[in-house]
Protein backbone atom coordinates (compact mmCIF):
# COMPACT_ATOMS: atom_id res chain seq x y z
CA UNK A 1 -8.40 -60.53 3.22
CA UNK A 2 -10.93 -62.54 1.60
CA UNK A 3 -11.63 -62.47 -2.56
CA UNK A 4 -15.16 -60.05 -1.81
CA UNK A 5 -13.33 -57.50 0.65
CA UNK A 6 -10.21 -57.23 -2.61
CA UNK A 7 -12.94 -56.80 -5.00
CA UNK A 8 -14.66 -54.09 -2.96
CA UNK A 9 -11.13 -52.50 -1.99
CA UNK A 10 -10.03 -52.51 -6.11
CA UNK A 11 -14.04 -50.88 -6.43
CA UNK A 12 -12.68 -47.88 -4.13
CA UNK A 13 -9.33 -47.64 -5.41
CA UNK A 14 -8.99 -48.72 -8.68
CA UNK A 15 -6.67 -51.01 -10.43
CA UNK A 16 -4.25 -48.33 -12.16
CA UNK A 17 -2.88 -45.57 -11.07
CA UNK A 18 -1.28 -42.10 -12.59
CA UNK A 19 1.60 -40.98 -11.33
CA UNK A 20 3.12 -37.33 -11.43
CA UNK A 21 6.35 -36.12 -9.74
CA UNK A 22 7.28 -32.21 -9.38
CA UNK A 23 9.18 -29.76 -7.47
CA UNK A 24 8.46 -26.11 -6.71
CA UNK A 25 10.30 -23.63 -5.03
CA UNK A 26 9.11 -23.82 -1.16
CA UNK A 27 7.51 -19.86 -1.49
CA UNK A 28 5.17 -21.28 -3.75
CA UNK A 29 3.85 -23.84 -1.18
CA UNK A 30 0.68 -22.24 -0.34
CA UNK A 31 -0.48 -21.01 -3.88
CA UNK A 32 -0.07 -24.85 -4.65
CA UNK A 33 -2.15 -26.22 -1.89
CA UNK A 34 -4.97 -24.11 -3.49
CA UNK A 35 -4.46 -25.07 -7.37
CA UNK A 36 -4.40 -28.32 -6.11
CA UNK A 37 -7.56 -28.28 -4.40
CA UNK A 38 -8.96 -26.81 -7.92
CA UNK A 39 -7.32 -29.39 -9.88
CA UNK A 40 -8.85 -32.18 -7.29
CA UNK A 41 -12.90 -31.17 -7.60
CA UNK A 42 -12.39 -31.03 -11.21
CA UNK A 43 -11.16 -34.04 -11.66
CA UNK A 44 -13.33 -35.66 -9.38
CA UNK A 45 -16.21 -34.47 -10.86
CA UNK A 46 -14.31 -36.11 -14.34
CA UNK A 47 -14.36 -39.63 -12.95
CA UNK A 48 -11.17 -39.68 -11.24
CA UNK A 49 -11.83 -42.14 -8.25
CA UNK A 50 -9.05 -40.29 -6.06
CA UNK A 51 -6.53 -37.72 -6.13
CA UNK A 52 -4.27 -37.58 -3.63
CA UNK A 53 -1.46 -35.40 -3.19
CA UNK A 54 2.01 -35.90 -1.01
CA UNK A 55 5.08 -33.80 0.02
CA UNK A 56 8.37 -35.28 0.73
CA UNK A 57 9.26 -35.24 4.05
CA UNK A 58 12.80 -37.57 4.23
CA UNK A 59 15.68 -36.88 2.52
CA UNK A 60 17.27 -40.31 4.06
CA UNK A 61 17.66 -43.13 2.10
CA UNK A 62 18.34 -46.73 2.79
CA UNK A 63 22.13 -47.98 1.82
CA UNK A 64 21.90 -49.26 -1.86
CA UNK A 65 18.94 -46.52 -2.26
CA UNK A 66 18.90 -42.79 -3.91
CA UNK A 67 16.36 -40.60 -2.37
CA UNK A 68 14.02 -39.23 -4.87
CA UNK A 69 15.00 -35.42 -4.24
CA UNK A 70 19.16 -36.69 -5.59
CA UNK A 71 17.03 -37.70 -8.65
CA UNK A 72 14.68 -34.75 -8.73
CA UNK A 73 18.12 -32.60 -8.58
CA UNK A 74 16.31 -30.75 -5.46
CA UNK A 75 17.75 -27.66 -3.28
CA UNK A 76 16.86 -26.87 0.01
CA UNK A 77 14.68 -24.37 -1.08
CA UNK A 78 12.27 -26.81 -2.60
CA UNK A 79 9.44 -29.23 -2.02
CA UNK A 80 9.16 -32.72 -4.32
CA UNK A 81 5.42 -33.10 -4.19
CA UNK A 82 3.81 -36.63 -5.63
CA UNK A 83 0.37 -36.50 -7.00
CA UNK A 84 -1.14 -40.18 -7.85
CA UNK A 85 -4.46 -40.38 -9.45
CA UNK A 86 -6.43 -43.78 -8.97
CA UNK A 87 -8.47 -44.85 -11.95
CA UNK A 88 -10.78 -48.42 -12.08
CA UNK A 89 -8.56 -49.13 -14.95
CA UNK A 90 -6.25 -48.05 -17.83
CA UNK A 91 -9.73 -47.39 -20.50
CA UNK A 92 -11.18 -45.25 -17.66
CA UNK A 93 -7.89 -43.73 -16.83
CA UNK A 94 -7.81 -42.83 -21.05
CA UNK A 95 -11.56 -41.92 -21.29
CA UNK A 96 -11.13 -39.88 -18.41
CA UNK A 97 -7.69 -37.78 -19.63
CA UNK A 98 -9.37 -37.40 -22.91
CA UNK A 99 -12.66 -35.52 -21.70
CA UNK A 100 -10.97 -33.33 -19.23
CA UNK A 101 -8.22 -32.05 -21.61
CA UNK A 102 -10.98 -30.92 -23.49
CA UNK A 103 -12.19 -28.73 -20.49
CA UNK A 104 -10.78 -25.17 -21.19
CA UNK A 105 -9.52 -24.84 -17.47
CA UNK A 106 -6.96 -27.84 -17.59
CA UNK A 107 -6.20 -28.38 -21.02
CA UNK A 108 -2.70 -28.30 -21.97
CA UNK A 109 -3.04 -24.57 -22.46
CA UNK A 110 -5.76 -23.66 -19.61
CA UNK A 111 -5.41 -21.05 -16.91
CA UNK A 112 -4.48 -24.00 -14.66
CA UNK A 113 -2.11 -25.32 -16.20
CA UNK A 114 -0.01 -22.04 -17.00
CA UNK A 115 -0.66 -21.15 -13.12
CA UNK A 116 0.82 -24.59 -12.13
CA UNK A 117 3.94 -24.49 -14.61
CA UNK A 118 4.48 -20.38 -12.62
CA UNK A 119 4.46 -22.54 -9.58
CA UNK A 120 6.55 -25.18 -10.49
CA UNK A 121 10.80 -24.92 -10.39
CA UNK A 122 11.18 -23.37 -13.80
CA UNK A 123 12.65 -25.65 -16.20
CA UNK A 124 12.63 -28.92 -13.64
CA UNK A 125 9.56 -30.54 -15.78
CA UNK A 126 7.87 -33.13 -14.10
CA UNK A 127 8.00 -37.26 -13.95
CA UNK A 128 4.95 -39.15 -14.98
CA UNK A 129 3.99 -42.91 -15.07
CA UNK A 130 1.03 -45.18 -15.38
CA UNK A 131 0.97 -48.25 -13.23
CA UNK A 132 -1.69 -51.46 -13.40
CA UNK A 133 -1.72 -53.06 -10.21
CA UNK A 134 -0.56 -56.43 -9.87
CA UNK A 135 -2.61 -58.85 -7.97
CA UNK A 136 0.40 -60.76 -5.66
């Protein structure tokens, strides 16, 4: 991959990423989906460059490795979901956060916030991180 087709990739994906880690109860699978999908256009239409959203699907784990759902304290009867959230870079990623929690709908206290903590396994929180990407 030459230096122009990087730049242009790093242009459509961004250089740091959000990360959020969850479980819910697998009942609540559906009603997810479509917060989700709410969650998405409005923070696309924020600046977000992509949201994308993935369910684990492998409980296996290499030798020397924990799978994610030991750490997550999982049952069977949930789903870990990742959500990762690719920003140009970390004073986008800020600028961005800080207009949208002012939007009524996903501030800490919106409607779609409280419907995503009645989705989520009560009490299990969530795991976030920010990452930079590191040019190797």
């Amino acid at each position: 991959m030459n230096k122009s087709d990087v730049m242009e990739m790093e242009k459509e994906i961004g250089n740091q990423v959000q990360l959020f880690i969850w479980r819910i109860p697998k009942k609540n699978h559906e009603a997810m989906v479509e917060l989700q999908k709410q969650f998405n256009d409005l923070l696309i239409m924020y600046g977000v460059l992509r949201m994308e959203i993935f369910q684990l699907t492998n409980t296996e784990a290499y030798d020397g490795c924990t799978n994610i759902a030991t750490t997550m304290s999982a049952s069977q009867d949930e789903e870990i979901w990742v959500e990762i959230q690719s920003h140009s870079d970390l004073k986008q990623m800020n600028e961005i956060t800080t207009e949208a929690m002012k939007d009524e709908a996903i501030s800490a206290e919106g409607p779609l916030v409280k419907q995503f903590m009645d989705l989520v396994t009560p009490g299990s929180g969530m795991i976030m991180a920010k990452f930079t990407r590191l040019r190797i």
